[in-house]
Protein backbone atom coordinates (compact mmCIF):
# COMPACT_ATOMS: atom_id res chain seq x y z
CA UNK A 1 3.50 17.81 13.05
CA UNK A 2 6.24 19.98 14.00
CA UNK A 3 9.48 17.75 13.07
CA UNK A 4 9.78 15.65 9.78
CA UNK A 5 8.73 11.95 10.40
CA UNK A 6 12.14 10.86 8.61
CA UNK A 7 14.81 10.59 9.27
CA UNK A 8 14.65 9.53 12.98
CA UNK A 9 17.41 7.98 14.87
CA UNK A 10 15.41 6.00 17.12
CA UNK A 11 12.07 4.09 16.64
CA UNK A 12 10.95 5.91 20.21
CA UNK A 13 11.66 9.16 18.21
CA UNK A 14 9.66 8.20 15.29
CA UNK A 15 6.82 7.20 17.59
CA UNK A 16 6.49 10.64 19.76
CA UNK A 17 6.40 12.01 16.04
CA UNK A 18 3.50 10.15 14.92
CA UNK A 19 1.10 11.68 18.58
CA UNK A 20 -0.72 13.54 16.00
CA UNK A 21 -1.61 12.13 11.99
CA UNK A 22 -3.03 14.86 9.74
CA UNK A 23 -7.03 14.70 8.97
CA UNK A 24 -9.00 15.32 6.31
CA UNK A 25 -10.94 18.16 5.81
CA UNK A 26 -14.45 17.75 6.53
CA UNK A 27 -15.54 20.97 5.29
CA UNK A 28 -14.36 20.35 2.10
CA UNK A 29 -15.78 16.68 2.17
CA UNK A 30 -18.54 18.06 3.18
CA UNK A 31 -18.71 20.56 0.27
CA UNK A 32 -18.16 17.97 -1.76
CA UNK A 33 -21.10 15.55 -0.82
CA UNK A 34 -23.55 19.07 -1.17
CA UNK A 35 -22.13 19.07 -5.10
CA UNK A 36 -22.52 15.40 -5.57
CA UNK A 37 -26.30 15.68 -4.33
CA UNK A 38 -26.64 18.63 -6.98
CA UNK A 39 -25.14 16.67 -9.84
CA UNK A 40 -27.52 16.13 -13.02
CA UNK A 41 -27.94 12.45 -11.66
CA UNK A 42 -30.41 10.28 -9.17
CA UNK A 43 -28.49 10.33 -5.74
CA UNK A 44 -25.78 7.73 -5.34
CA UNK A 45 -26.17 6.87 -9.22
CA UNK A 46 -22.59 6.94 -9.79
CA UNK A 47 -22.00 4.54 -6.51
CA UNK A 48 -18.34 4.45 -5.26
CA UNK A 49 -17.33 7.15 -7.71
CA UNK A 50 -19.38 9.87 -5.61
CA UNK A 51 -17.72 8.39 -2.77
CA UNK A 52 -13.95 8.07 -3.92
CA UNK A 53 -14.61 12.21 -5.12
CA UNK A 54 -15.36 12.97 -1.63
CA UNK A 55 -12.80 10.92 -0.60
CA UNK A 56 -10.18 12.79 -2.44
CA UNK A 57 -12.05 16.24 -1.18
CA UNK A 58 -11.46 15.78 2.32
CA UNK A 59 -7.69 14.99 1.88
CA UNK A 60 -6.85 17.58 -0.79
CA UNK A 61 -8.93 20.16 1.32
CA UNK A 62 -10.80 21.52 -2.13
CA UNK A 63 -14.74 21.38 -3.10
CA UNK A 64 -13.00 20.21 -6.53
CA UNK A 65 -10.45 17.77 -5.84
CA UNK A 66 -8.23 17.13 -8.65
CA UNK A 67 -5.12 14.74 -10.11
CA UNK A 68 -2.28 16.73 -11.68
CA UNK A 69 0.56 14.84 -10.71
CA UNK A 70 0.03 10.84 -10.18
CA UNK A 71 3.01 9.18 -8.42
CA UNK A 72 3.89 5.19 -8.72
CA UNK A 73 6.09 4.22 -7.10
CA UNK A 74 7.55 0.42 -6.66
CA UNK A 75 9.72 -0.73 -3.97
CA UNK A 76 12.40 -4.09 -4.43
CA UNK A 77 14.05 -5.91 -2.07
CA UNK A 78 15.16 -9.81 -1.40
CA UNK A 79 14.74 -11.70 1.64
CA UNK A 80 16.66 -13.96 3.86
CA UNK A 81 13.72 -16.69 4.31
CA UNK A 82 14.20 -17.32 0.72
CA UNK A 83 16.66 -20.13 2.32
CA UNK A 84 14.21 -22.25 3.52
CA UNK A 85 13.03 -22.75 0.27
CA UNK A 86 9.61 -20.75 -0.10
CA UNK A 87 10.00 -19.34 -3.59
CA UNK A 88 10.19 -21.45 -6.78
CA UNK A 89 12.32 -18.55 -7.96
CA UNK A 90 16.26 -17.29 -7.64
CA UNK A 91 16.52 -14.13 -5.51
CA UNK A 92 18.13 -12.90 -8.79
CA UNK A 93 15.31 -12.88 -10.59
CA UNK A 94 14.48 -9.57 -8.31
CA UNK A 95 17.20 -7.49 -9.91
CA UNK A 96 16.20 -8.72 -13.17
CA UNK A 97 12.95 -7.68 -12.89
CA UNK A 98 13.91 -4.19 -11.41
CA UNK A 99 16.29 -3.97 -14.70
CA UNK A 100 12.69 -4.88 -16.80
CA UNK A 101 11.23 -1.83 -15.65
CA UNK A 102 13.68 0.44 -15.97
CA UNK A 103 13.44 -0.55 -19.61
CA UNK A 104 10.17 -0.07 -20.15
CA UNK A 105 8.96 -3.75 -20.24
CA UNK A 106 7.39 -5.13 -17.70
CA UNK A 107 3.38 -4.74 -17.12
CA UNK A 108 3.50 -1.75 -14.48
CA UNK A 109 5.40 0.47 -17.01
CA UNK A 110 2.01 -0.06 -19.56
CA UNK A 111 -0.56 0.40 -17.18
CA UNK A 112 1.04 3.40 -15.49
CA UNK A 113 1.54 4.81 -19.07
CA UNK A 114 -2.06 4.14 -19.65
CA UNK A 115 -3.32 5.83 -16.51
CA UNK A 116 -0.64 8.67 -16.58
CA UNK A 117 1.36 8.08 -13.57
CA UNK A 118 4.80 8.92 -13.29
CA UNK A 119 6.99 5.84 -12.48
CA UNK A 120 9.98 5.29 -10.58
CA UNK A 121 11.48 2.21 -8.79
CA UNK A 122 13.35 2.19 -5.68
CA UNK A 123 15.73 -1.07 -5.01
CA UNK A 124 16.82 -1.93 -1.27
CA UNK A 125 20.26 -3.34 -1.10
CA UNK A 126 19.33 -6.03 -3.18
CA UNK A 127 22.76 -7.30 -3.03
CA UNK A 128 21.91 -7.78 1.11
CA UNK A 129 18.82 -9.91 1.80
CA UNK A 130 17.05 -9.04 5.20
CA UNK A 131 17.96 -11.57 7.67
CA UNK A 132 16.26 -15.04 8.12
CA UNK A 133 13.46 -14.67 10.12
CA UNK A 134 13.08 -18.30 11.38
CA UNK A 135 16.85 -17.52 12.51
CA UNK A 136 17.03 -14.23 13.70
CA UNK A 137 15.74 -10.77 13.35
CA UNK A 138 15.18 -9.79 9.32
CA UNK A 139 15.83 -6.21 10.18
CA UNK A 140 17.82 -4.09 13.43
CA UNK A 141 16.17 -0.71 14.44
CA UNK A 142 18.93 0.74 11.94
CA UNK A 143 17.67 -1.09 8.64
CA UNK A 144 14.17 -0.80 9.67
CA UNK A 145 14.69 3.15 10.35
CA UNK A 146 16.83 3.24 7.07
CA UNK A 147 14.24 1.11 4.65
CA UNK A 148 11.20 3.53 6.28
CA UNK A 149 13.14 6.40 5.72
CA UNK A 150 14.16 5.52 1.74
CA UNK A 151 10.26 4.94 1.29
CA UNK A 152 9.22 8.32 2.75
CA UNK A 153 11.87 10.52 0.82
CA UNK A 154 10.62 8.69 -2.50
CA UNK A 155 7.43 10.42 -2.38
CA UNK A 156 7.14 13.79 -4.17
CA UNK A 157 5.53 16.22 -1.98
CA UNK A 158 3.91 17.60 -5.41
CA UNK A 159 2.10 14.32 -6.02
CA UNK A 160 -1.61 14.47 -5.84
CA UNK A 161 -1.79 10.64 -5.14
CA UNK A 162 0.95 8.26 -4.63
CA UNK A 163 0.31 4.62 -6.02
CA UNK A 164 3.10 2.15 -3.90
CA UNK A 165 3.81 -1.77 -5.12
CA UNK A 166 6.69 -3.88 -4.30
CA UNK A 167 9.04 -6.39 -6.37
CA UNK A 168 10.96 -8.96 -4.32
CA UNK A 169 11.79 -12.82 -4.88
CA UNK A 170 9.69 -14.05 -1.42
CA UNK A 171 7.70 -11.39 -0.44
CA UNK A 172 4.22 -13.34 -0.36
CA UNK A 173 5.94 -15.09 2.29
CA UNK A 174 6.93 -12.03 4.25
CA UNK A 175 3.61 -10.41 3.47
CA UNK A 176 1.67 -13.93 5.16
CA UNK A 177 3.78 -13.54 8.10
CA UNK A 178 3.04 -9.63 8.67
CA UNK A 179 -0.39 -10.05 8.20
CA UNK A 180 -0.44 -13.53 11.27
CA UNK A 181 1.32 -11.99 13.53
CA UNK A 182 -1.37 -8.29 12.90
CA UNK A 183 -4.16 -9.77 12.53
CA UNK A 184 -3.68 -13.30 14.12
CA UNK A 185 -6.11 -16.38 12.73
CA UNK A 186 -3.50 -19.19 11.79
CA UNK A 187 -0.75 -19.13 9.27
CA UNK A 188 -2.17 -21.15 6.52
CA UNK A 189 -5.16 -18.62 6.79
CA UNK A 190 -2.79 -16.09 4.79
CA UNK A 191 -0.22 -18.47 2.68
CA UNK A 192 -1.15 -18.55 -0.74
CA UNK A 193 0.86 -19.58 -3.70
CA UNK A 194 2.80 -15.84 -4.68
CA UNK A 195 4.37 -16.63 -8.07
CA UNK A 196 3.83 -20.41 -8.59
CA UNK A 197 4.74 -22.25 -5.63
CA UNK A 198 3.17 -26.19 -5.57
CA UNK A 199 1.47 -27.89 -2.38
CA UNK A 200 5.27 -28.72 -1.12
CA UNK A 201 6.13 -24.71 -1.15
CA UNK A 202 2.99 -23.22 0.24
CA UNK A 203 3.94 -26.11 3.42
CA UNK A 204 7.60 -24.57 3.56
CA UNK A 205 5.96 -21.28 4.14
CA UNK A 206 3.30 -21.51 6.37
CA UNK A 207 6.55 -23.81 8.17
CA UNK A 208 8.70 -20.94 8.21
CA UNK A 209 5.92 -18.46 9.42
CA UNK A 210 5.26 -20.66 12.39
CA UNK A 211 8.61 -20.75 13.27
CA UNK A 212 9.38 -17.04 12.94
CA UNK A 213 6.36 -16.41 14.72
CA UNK A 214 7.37 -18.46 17.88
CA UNK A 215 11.10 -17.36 17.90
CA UNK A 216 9.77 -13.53 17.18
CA UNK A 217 6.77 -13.79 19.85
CA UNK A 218 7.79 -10.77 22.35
CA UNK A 219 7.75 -8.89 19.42
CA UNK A 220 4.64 -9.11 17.74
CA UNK A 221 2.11 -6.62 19.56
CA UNK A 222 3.88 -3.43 18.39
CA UNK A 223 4.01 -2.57 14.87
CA UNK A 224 7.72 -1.82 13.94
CA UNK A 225 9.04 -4.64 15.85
CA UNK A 226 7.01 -6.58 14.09
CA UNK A 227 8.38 -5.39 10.34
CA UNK A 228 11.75 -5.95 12.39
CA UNK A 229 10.86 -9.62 12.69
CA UNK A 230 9.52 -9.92 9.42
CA UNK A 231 11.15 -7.57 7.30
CA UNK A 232 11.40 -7.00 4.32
CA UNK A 233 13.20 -3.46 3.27
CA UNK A 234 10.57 -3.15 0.78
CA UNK A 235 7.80 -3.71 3.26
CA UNK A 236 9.70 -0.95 5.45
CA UNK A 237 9.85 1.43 2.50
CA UNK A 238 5.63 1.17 1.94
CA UNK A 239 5.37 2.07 5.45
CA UNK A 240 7.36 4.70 5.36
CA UNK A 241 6.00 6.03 1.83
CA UNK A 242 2.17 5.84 3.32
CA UNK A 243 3.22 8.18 6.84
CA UNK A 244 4.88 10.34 4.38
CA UNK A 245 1.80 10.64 2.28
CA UNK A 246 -0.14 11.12 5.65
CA UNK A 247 2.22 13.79 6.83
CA UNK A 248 1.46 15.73 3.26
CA UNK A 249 -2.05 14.77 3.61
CA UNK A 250 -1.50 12.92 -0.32
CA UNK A 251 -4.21 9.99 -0.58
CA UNK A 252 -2.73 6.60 -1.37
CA UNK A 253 -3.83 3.73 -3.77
CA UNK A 254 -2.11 0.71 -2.30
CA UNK A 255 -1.73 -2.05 -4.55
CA UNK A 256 -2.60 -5.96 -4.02
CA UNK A 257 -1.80 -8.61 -0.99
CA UNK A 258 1.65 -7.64 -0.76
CA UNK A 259 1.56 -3.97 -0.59
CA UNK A 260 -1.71 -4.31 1.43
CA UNK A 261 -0.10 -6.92 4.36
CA UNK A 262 2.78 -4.15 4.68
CA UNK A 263 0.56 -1.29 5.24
CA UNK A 264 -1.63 -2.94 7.44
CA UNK A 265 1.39 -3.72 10.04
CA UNK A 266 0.25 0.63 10.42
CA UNK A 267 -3.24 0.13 11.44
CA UNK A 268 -2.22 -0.61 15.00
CA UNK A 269 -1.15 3.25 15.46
CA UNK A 270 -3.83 5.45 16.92
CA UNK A 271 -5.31 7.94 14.80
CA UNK A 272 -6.35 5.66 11.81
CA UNK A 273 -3.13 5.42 10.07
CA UNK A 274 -4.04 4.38 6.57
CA UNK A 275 -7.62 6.54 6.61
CA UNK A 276 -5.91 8.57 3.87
CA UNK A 277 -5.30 4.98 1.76
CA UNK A 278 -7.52 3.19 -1.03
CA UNK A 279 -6.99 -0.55 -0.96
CA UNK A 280 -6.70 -0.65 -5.04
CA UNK A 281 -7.93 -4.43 -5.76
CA UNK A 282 -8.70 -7.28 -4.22
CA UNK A 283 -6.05 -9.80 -4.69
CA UNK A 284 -6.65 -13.47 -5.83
CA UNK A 285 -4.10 -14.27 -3.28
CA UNK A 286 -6.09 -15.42 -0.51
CA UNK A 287 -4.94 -13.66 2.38
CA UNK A 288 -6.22 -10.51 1.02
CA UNK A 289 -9.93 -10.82 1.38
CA UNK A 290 -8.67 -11.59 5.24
CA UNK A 291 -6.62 -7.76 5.56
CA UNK A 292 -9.76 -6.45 3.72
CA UNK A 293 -12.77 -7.79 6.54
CA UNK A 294 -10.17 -6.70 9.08
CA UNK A 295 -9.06 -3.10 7.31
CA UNK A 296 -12.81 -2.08 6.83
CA UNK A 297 -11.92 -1.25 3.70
CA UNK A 298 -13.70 -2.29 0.25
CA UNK A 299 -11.26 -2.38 -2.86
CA UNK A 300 -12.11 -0.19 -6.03
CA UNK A 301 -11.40 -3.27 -8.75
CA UNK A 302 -11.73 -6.95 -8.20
CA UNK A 303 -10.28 -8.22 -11.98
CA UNK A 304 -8.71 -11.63 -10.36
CA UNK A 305 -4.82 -9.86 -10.40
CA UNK A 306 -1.90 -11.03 -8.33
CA UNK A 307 1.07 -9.72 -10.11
CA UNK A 308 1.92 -6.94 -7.63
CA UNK A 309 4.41 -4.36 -9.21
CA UNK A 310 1.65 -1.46 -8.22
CA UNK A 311 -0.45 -3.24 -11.23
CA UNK A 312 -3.64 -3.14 -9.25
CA UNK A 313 -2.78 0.29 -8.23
CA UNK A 314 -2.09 1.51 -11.34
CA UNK A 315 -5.43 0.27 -13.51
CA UNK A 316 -7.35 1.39 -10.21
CA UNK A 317 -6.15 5.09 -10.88
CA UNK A 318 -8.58 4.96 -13.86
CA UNK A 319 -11.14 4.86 -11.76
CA UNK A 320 -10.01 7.51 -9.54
CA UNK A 321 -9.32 9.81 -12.62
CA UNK A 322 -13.27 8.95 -13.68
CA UNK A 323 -14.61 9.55 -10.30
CA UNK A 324 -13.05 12.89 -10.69
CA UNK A 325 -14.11 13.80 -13.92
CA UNK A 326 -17.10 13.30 -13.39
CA UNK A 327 -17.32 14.89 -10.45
CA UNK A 328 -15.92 18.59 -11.72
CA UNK A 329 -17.46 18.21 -15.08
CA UNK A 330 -21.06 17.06 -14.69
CA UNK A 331 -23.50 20.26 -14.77
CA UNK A 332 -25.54 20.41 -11.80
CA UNK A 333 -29.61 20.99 -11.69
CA UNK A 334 -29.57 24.92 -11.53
CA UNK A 335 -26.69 24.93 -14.16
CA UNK A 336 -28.67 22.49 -16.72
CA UNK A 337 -31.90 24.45 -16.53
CA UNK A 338 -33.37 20.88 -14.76
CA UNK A 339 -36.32 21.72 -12.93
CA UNK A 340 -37.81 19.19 -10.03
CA UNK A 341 -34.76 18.02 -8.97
């Protein structure tokens, strides 16, 4: 890429941008995989942890691929459809939350501690809720352009791996929607219940998907129209963090359902969009194992979590750190003294 990808004053700017998406290295993937089948272990004995090292090979371009510098990064917003009642929760509760883990006390803060990534939080106008999508657009060009482009300048170009999650009062609702109108099926096929909501609520959103999704029709093949129709800023900013990461060639660990839908609204660009991301855990919201089968893409940690925040991301780093360890650590045959090999 010869320009930035942010900020762009036009989505058809941002598009001609985007002709060419950064690759991994295969050499060094390749290097990698020759180490692995040296390690003082039966092949494939370590499983997805030989794979996730490679992984991290081929985007860092290195033999030894390692994690210095672990980015989280969580992304708030609030959301116009919370007026036709889909949330048992006030849009207020969003700042509150934000205000939790700036203090230190809400889960994401312990679990990044515990994993050693660096947190920050990024809020979205919280004090201007997208638009209602069953009445209108949730975001113009401008706040879509604006929402991508707060997401990419978040990341820190230093980061070895960026972990993204999202806070906002109605989001499972927003996240159902994205994930219809990408990857079709029917509406109740992604509605689950987000942070409590009883047989009435889950009804008021799969009612207020439907109806976004007629009104919004025209505008559902292409991917940024369709985060335009759906919002939310949040769900902007995680697409705008992951090309970032792309353009810097930093792998990603997206977090749960929410984080998941919004990144998947990507996977209609050519050129594999989120082939540098790691789909952290598999959700207990439902719709999840549905952007899973249609990602390709197997999740490192299936622990029954649905509390978004990057949580998922955050324990799933663990892993990453372990695959890695292992990885540059482990002696291999020649270097043990193991014969028959």
């Amino acid at each position: 890429m010869t320009e930035p990808l942010f900020p762009a004053n036009s989505l058809a700017t941002l598009r001609a941008r985007l002709a060419i998406l950064p690759r991994p290295d295969e050499t060094a993937a390749e290097a990698a995989g020759t180490r692995q089948a040296n390690l003082t272990k039966p092949p494939g004995a370590l499983g997805r942890l030989e794979d996730l090292a490679i992984f991290m090979a081929g985007w860092q371009g290195t033999e030894r691929p390692r994690i210095g510098k672990a980015q989280a990064v969580v992304f708030a917003g609030n959301h116009g459809v919370c007026a036709q009642g889909v949330n048992p929760y006030p849009q207020e509760v969003t700042s509150q939350m934000v205000a939790n883990f700036r203090a230190g006390g809400a889960a994401i803060n312990q679990l990044c501690r515990a994993s050693g990534a660096e947190l920050s939080v990024v809020e979205l106008e919280l004090d201007r809720p997208t638009g209602d999508f069953t009445q209108g657009l949730a975001l113009s060009e401008a706040e879509l352009l604006e929402a991508m482009a707060r997401g990419a300048e978040a990341l820190d170009p230093t980061a070895d791996v960026l972990l993204l999650g999202e806070m906002g009062i109605g989001n499972s609702t927003v996240a159902a929607a994205l994930a219809y109108a990408t990857f079709g099926g029917t509406a109740a096929d992604w509605v689950g219940r987000g942070t409590g909501s009883d047989d009435a609520g889950v009804q008021r959103k799969i009612t207020a998907i439907e109806a976004g999704a007629k009104r919004h029709a025209a505008l559902l093949d292409d991917p940024f129209t369709t985060l335009m129709a759906f919002g939310g800023r949040e769900q902007a900013a995680i697409c705008g963090a992951v090309l970032a990461a792309r353009e810097k060639r930093i792998p990603v660990l997206l977090d749960g359902f929410i984080c998941t839908a919004a990144a998947a609204v990507l996977a209609r660009l050519e050129g594999d969009a989120l082939a540098h991301c790691i789909v952290s855990h598999a959700s207990a919201e439902p719709g999840q194992r549905g952007l899973l089968t249609h990602l390709g893409k197997a999740p490192i940690l299936d622990l029954g979590m649905r509390l978004g925040e990057g949580s998922g991301a955050a324990v799933a780093l663990g892993v990453l750190r372990a695959a890695l360890e292992a990885h540059n650590g482990m002696a291999t045959f020649a270097e043990a003294g193991i014969s028959g090999a």
